[in-house]
N, C-alpha and C. Protein backbone atom coordinates (compact mmCIF):
# COMPACT_ATOMS: atom_id res chain seq x y z
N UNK A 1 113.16 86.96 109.97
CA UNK A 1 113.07 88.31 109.43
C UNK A 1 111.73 88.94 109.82
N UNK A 2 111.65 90.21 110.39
CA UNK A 2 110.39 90.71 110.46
C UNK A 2 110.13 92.08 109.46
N UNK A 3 108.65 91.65 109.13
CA UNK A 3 108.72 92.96 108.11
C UNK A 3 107.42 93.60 108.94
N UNK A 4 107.26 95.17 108.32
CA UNK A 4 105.90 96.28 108.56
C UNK A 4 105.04 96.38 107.58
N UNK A 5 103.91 95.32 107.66
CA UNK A 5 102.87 95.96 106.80
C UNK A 5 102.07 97.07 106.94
N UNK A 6 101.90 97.93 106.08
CA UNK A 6 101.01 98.96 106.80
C UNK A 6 99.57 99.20 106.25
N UNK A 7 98.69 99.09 106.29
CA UNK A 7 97.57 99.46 105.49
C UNK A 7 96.92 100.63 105.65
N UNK A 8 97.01 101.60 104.86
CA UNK A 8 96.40 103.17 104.99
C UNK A 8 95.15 102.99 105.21
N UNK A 9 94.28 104.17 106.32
CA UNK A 9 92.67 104.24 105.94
C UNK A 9 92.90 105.17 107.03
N UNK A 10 91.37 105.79 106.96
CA UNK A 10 91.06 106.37 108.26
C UNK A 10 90.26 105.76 109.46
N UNK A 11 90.48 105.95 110.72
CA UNK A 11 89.76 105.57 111.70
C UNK A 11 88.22 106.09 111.71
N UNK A 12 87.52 105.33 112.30
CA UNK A 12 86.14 106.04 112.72
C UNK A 12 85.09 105.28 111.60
N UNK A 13 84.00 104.73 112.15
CA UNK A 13 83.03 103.43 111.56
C UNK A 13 82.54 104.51 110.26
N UNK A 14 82.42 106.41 110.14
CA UNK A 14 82.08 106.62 108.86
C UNK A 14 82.88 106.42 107.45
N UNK A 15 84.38 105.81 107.97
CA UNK A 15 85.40 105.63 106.97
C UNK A 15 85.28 103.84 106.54
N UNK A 16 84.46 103.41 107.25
CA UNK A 16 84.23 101.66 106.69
C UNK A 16 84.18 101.60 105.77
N UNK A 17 84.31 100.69 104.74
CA UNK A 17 84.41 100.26 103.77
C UNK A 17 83.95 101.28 102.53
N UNK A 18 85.40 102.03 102.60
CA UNK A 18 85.35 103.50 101.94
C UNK A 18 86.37 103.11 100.54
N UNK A 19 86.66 103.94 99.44
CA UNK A 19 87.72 103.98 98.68
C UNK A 19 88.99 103.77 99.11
N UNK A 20 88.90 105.02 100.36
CA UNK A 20 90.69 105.53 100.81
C UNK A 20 90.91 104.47 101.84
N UNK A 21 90.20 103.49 102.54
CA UNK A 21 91.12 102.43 103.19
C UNK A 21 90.86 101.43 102.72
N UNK A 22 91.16 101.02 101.51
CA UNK A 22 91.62 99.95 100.93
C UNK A 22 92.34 99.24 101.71
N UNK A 23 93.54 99.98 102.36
CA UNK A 23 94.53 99.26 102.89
C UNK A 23 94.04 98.69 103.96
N UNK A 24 93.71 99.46 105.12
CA UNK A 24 93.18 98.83 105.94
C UNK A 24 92.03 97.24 105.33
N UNK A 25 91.58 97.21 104.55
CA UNK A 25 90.31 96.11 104.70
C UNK A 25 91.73 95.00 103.71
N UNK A 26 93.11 95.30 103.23
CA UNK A 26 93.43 94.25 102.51
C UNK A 26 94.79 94.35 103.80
N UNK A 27 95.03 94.65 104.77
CA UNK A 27 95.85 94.05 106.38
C UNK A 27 94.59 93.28 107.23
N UNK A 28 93.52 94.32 107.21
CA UNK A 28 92.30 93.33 107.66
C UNK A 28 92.06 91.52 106.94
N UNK A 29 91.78 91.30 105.65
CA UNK A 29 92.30 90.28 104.96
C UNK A 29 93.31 89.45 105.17
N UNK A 30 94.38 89.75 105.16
CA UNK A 30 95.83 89.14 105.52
C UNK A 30 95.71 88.48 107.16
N UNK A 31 95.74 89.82 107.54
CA UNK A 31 95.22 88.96 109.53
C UNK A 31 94.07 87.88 109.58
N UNK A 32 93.21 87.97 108.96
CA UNK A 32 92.36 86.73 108.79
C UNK A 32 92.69 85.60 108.09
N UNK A 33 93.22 85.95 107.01
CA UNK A 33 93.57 84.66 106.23
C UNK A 33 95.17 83.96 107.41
N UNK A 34 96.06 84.31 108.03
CA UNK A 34 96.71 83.87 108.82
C UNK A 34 96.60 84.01 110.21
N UNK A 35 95.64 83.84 110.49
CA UNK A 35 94.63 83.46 112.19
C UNK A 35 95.16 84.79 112.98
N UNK A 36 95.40 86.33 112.82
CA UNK A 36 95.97 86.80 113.67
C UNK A 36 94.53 87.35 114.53
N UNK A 37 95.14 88.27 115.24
CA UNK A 37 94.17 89.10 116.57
C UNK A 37 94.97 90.86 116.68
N UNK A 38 94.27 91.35 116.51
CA UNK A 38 94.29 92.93 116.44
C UNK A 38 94.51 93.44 117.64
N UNK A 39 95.55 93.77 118.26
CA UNK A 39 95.62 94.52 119.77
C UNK A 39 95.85 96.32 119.39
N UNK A 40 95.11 97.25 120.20
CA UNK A 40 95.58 98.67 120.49
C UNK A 40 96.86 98.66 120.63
N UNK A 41 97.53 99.55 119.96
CA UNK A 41 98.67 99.65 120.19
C UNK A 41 99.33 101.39 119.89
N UNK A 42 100.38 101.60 120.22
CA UNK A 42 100.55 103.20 119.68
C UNK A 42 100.54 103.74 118.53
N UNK A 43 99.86 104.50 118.78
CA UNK A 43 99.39 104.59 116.90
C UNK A 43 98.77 103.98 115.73
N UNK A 44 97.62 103.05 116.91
CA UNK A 44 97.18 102.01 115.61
C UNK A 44 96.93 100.93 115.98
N UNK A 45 96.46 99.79 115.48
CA UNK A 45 95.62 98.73 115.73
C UNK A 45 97.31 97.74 114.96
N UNK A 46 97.38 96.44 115.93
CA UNK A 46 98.79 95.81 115.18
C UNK A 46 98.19 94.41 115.22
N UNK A 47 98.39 93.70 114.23
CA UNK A 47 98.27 92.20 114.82
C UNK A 47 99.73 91.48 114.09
N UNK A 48 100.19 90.99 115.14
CA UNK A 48 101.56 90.29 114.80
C UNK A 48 101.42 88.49 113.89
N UNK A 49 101.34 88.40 112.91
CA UNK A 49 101.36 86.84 112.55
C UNK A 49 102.57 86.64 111.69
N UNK A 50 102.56 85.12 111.11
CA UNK A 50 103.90 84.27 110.94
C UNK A 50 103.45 83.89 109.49
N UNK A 51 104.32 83.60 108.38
CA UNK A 51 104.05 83.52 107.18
C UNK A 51 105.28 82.78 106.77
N UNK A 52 105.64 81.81 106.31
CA UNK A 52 106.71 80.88 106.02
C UNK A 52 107.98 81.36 106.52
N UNK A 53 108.01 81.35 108.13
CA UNK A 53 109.26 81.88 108.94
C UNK A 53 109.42 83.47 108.81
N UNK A 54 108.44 84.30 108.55
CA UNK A 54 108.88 85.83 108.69
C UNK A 54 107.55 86.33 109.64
N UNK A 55 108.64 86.95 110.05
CA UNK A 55 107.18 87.86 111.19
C UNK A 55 106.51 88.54 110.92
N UNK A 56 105.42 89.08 110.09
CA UNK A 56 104.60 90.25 109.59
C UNK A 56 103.58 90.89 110.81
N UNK A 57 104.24 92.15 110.78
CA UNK A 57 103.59 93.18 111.98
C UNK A 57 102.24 94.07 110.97
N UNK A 58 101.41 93.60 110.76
CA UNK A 58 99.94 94.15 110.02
C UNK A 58 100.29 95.65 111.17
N UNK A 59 99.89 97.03 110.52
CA UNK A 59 99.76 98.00 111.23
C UNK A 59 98.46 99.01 110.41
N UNK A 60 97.24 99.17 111.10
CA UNK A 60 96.40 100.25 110.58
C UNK A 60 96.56 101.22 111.41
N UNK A 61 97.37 102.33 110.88
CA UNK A 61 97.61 103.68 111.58
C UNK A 61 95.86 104.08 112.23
N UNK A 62 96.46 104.41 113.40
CA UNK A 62 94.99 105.64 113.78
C UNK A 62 95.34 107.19 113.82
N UNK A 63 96.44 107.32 113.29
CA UNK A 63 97.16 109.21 112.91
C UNK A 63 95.79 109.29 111.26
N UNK A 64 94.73 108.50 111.50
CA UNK A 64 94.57 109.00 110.15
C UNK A 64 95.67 109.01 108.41
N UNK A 65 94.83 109.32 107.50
CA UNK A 65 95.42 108.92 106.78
C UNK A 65 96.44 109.98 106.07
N UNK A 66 96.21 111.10 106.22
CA UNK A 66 97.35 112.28 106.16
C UNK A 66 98.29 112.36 107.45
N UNK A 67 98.28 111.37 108.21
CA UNK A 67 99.85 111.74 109.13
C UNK A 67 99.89 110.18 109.38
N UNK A 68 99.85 109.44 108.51
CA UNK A 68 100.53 107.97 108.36
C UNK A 68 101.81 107.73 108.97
N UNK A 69 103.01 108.21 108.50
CA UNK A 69 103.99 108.52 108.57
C UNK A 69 104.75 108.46 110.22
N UNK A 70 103.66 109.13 111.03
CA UNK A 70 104.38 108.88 112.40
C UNK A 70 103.95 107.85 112.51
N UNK A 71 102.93 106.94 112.66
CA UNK A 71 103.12 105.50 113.33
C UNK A 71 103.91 104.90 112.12
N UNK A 72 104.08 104.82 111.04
CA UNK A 72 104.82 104.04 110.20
C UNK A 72 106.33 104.36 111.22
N UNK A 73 106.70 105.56 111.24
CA UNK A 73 108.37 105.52 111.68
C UNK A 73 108.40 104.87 112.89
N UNK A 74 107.62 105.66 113.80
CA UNK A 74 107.71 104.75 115.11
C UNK A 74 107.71 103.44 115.04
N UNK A 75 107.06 102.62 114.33
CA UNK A 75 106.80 101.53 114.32
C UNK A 75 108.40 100.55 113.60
N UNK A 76 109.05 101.37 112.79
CA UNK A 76 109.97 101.29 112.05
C UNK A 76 111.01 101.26 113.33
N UNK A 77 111.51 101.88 114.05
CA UNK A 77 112.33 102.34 114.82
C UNK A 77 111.60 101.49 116.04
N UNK A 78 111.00 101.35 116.31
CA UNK A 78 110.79 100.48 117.55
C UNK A 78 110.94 98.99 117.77
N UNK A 79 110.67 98.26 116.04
CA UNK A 79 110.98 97.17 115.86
C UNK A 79 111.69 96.65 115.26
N UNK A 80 112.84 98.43 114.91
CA UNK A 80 114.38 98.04 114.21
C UNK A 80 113.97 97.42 113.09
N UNK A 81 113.22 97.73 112.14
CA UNK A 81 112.82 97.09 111.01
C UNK A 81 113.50 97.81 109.72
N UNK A 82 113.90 97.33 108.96
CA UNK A 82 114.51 97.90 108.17
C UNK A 82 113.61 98.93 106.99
N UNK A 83 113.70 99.89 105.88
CA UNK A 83 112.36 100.64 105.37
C UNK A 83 112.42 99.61 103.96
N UNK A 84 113.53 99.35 103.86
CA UNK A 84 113.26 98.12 102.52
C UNK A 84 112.36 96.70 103.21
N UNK A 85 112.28 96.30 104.58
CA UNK A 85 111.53 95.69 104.83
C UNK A 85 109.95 95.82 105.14
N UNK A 86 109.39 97.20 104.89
CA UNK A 86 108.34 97.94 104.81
C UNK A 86 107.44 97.72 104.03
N UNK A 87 106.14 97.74 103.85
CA UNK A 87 105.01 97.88 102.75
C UNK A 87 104.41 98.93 103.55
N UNK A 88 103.71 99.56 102.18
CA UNK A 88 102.46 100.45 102.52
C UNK A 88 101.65 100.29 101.63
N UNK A 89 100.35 99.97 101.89
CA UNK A 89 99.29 99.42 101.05
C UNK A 89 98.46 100.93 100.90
N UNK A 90 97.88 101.10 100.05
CA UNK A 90 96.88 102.26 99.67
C UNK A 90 95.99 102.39 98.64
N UNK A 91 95.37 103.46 98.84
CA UNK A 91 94.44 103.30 97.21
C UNK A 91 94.80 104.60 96.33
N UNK A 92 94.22 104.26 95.04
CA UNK A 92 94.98 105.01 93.99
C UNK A 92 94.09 105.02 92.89
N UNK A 93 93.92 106.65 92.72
CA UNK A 93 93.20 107.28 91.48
C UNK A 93 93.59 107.14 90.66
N UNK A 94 94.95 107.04 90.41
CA UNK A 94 95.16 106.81 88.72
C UNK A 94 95.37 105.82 88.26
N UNK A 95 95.10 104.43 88.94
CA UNK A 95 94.99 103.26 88.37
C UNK A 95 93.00 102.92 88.36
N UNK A 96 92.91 101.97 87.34
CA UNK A 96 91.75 101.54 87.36
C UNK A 96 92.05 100.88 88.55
N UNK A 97 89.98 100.72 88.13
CA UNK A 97 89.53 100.19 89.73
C UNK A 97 90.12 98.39 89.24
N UNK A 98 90.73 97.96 90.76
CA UNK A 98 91.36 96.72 90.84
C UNK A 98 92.24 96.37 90.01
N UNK A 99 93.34 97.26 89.75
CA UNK A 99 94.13 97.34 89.21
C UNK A 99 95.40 96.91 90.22
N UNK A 100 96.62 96.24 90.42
CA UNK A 100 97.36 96.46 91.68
C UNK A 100 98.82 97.07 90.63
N UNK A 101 99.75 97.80 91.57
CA UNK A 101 100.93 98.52 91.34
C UNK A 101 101.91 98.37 92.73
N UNK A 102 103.05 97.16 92.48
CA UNK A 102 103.96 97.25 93.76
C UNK A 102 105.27 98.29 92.85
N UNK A 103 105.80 98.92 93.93
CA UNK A 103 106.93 99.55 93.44
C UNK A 103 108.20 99.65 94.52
N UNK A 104 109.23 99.71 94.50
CA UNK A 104 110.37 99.90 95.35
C UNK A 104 110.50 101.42 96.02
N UNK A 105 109.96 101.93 94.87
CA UNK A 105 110.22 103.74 95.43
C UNK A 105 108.98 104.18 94.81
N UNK A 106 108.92 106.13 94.68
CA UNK A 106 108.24 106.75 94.34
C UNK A 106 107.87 108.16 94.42
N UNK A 107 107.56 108.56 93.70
CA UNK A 107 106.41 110.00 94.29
C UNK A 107 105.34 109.64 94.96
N UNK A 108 104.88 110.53 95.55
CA UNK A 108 103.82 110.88 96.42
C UNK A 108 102.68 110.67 95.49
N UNK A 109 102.73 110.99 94.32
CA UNK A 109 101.47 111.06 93.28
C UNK A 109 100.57 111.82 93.60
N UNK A 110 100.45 112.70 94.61
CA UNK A 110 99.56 113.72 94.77
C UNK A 110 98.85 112.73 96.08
N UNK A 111 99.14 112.03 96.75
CA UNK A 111 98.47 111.06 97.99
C UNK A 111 99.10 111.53 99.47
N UNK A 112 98.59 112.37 100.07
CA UNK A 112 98.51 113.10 101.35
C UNK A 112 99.05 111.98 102.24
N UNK A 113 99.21 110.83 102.10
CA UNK A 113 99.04 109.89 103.28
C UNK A 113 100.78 109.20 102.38
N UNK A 114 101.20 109.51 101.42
CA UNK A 114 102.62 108.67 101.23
C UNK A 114 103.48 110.13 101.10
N UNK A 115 102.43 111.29 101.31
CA UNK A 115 103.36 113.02 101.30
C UNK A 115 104.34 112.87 102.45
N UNK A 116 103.31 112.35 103.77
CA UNK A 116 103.71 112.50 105.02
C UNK A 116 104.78 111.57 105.21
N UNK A 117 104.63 109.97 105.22
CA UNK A 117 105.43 109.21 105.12
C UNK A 117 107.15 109.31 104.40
N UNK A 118 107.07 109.82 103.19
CA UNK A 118 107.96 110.48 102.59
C UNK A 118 109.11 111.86 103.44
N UNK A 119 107.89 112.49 103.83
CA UNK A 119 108.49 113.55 104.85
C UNK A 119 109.30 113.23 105.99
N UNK A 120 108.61 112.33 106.93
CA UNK A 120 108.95 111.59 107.84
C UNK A 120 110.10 110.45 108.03
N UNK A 121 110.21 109.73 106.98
CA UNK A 121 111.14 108.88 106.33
C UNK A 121 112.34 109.36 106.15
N UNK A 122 112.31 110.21 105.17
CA UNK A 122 113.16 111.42 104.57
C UNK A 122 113.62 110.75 103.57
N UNK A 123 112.62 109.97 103.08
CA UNK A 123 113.07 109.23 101.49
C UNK A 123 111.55 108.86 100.95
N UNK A 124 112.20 109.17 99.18
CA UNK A 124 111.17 108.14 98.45
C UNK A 124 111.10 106.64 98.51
N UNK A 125 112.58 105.86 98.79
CA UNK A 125 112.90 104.50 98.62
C UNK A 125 112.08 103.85 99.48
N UNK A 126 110.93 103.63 99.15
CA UNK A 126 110.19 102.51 100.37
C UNK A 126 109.03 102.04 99.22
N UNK A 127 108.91 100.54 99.85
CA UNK A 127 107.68 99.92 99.29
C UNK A 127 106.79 100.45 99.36
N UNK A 128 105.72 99.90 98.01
CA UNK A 128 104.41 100.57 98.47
C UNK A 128 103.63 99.83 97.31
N UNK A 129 102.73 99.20 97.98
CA UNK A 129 101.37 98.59 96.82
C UNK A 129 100.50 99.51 96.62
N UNK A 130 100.04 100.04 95.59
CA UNK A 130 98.87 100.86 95.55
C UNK A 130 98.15 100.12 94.61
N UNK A 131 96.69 100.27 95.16
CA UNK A 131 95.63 99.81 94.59
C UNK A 131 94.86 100.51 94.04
N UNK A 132 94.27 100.15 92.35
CA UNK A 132 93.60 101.22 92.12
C UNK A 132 92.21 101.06 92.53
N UNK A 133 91.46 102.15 92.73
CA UNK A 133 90.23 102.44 93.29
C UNK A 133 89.44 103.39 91.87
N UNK A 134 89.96 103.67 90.73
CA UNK A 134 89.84 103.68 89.58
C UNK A 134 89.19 105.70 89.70
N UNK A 135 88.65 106.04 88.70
CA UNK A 135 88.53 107.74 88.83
C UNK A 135 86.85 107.98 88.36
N UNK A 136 86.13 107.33 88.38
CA UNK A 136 85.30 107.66 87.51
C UNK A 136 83.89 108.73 88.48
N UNK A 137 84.61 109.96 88.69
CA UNK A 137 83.54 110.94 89.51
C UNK A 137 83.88 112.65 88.62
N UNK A 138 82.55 113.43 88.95
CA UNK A 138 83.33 114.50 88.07
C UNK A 138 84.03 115.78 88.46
N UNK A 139 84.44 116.73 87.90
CA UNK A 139 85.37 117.43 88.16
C UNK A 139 84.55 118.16 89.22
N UNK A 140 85.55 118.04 90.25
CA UNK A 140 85.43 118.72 92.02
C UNK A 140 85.28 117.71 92.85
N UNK A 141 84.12 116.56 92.40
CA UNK A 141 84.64 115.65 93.23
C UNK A 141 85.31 114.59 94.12
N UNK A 142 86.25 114.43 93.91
CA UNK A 142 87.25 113.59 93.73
C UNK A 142 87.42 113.31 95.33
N UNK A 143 87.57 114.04 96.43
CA UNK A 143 87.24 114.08 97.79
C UNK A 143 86.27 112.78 98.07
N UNK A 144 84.77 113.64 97.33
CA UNK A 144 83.67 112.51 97.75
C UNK A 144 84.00 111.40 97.14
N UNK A 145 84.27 111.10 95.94
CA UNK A 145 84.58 109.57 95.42
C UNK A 145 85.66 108.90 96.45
N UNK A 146 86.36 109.34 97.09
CA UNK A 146 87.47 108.56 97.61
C UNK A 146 87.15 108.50 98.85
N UNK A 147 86.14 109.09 99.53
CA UNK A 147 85.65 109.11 100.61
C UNK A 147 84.08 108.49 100.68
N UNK A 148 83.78 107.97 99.43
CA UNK A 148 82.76 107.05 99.31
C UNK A 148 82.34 106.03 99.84
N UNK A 149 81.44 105.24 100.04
CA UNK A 149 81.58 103.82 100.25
C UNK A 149 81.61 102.92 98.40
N UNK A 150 81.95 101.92 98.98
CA UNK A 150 82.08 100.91 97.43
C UNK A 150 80.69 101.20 96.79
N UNK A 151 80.41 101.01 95.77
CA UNK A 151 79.55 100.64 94.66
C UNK A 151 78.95 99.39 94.66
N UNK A 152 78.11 98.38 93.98
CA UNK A 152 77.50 97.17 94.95
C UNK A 152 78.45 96.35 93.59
N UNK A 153 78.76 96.66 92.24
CA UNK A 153 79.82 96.46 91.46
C UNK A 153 81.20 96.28 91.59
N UNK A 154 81.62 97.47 93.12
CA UNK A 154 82.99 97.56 93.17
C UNK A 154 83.13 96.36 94.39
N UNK A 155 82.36 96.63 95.33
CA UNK A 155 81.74 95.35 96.24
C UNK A 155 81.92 93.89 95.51
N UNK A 156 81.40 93.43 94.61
CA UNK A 156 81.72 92.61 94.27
C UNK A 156 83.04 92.07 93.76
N UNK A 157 83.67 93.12 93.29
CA UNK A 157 84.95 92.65 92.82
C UNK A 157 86.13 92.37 93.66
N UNK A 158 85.70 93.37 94.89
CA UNK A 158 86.37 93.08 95.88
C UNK A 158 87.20 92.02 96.53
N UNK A 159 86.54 90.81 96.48
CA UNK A 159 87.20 89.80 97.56
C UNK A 159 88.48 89.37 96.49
N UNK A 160 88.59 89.61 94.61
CA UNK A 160 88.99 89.11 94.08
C UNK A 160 90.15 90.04 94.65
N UNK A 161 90.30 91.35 94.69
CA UNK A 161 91.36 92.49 94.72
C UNK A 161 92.18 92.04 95.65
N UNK A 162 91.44 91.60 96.99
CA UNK A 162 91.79 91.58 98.26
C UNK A 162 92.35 90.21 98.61
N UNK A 163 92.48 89.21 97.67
CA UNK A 163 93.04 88.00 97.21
C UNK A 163 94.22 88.20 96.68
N UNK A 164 94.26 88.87 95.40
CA UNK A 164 95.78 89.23 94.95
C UNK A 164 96.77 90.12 95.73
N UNK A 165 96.12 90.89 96.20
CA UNK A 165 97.07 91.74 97.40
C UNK A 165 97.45 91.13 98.56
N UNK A 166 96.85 90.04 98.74
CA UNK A 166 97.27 89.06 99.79
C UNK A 166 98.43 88.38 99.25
N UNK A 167 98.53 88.09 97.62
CA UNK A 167 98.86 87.15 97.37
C UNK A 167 100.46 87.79 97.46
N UNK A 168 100.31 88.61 97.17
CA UNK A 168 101.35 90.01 96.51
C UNK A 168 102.34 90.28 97.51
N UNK A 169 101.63 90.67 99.21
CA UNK A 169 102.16 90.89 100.25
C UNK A 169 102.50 89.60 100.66
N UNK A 170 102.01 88.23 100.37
CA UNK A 170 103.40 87.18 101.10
C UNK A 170 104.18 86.71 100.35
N UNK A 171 104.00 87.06 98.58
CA UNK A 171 105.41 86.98 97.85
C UNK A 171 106.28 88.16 98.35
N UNK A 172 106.26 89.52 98.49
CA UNK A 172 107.45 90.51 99.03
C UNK A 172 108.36 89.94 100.21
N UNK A 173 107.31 89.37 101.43
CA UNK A 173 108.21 88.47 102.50
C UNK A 173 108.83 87.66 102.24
N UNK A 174 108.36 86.66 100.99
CA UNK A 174 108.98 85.47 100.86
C UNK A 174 109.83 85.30 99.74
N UNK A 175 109.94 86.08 98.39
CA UNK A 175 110.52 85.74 97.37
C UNK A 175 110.92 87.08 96.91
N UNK A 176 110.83 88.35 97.61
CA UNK A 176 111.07 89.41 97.24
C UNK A 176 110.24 90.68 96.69
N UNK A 177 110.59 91.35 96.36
CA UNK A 177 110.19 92.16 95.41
C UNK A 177 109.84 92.42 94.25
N UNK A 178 110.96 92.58 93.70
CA UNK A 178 111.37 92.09 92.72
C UNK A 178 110.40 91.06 91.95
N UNK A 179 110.07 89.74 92.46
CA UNK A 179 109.45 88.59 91.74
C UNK A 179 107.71 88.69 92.12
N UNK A 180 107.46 89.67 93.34
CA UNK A 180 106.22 89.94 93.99
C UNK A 180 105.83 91.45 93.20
N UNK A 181 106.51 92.18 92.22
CA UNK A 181 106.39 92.84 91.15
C UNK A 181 104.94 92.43 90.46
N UNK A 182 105.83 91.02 89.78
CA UNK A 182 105.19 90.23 88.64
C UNK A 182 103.82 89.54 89.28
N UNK A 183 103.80 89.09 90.27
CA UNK A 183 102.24 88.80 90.89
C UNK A 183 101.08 89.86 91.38
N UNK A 184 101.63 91.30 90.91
CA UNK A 184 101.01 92.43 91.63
C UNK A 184 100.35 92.33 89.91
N UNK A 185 101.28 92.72 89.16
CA UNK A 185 100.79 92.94 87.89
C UNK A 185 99.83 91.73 86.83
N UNK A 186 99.51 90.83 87.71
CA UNK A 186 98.85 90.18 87.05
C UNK A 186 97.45 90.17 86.33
C-alpha cells in the first residue's frame, strides 16, 4: 500500500523553524527516524521510505503554504494514491501549543493552506493531523505569531510533539485511522 504524507510549511531558510511549518519539521522527523533521503521533485522536496510493508511518500510542498493543494493533487494522481490514503500535517491556532488533532474530514478552520487543498480536491473528506501551535499573541497579530520562530519553551517541547506525530503518522499506515485517532489524542 502506498500512502502521501504531506507536511505543510513554507519554503525559503526565513520560514525555518517557524509556527506554520510544523509540518514540514514533523515529515522532516519521520524521514529521519526511517533512514530516508530528500530528492527535488515537482512541487516539492519527496523522500520515499518503507514502514511495516507500506510505502510512505513524505512530500514538503514548495507551492508554499497557501497553494498546497497543487502538489498535494498532483502528487495524488501521479501515484494513483487514493485521498483516504492521504495525510496532511499542519499547524493550528486553535489548539494549544502541542496539542495533536487527527481527523477523517473537515473545515478549512480559517487555514489558507487546507482552503486550497479542499478547493483542489473538491472535498472536505481527507486526512489531516493538525498540530496545535497554541494562540497566545495579541489582537492583529496573529500573522506574526505564526510566522514566528519557536520560543526557547516551545523549542523545548518540541522533540516531544514531533515524537507523537511520528507516532500518530505510522499508526494511520498501519492500524488505521480510526485507532491512530486515539494515539493523536493522547
Amino acid at each position: 500500500m502506498k500512502y502521501l504524507i504531506t507536511g505543510l510549511g513554507n519554503i525559503g531558510y526565513e520560514y525555518d523553524h517557524t509556527r506554520h511549518n510544523i509540518g514540514f519539521e514533523v515529515v522532516d522527523y519521520i524521514c529521519k527516524q526511517l533512514e530516508g533521503d530528500w530528492k527535488s521533485v515537482s512541487h516539492g522536496d519527496m523522500a520515499e521510505v518503507k514502514f511495516k510493508g507500506r510505502v510512505l511518500w513524505l512530500l514538503k510542498p514548495n507551492t508554499y503554504m497557501n497553494l498546497s493543494g497543487k502538489a498535494i493533487r498532483y502528487w495524488l494522481q501521479k501515484e494513483k494514491i487514493s485521498v483516504e490514503n492521504s495525510l496532511v500535517i499542519l499547524d493550528d491556532l486553535n489548539l494549544d501549543f502541542g496539542k495533536l488533532r487527527l481527523r477523517a474530514k473537515g473545515s478549512d478552520g480559517g487555514h489558507n493552506g487546507l482552503k486550497n487543498i479542499q478547493d483542489l480536491l473538491g472535498t472536505v473528506e481527507y486526512p489531516r493531523l493538525r498540530i496545535g501551535i497554541g494562540s497566545a499573541f495579541s489582537k492583529g497579530k496573529q500573522v506574526d505569531f505564526v510566522l514566528g520562530k519557536w520560543t526557547e519553551d516551545e523549542k523545548a517541547g518540541l522533540p516531544g510533539i514531533l515524537e507523537r506525530a511520528d507516532e500518530t503518522v505510522k499508526a494511520f499506515v498501519s492500524i488505521g485511522l480510526e485507532r491512530a485517532m486515539n494515539i493523536a489524542a493522547k
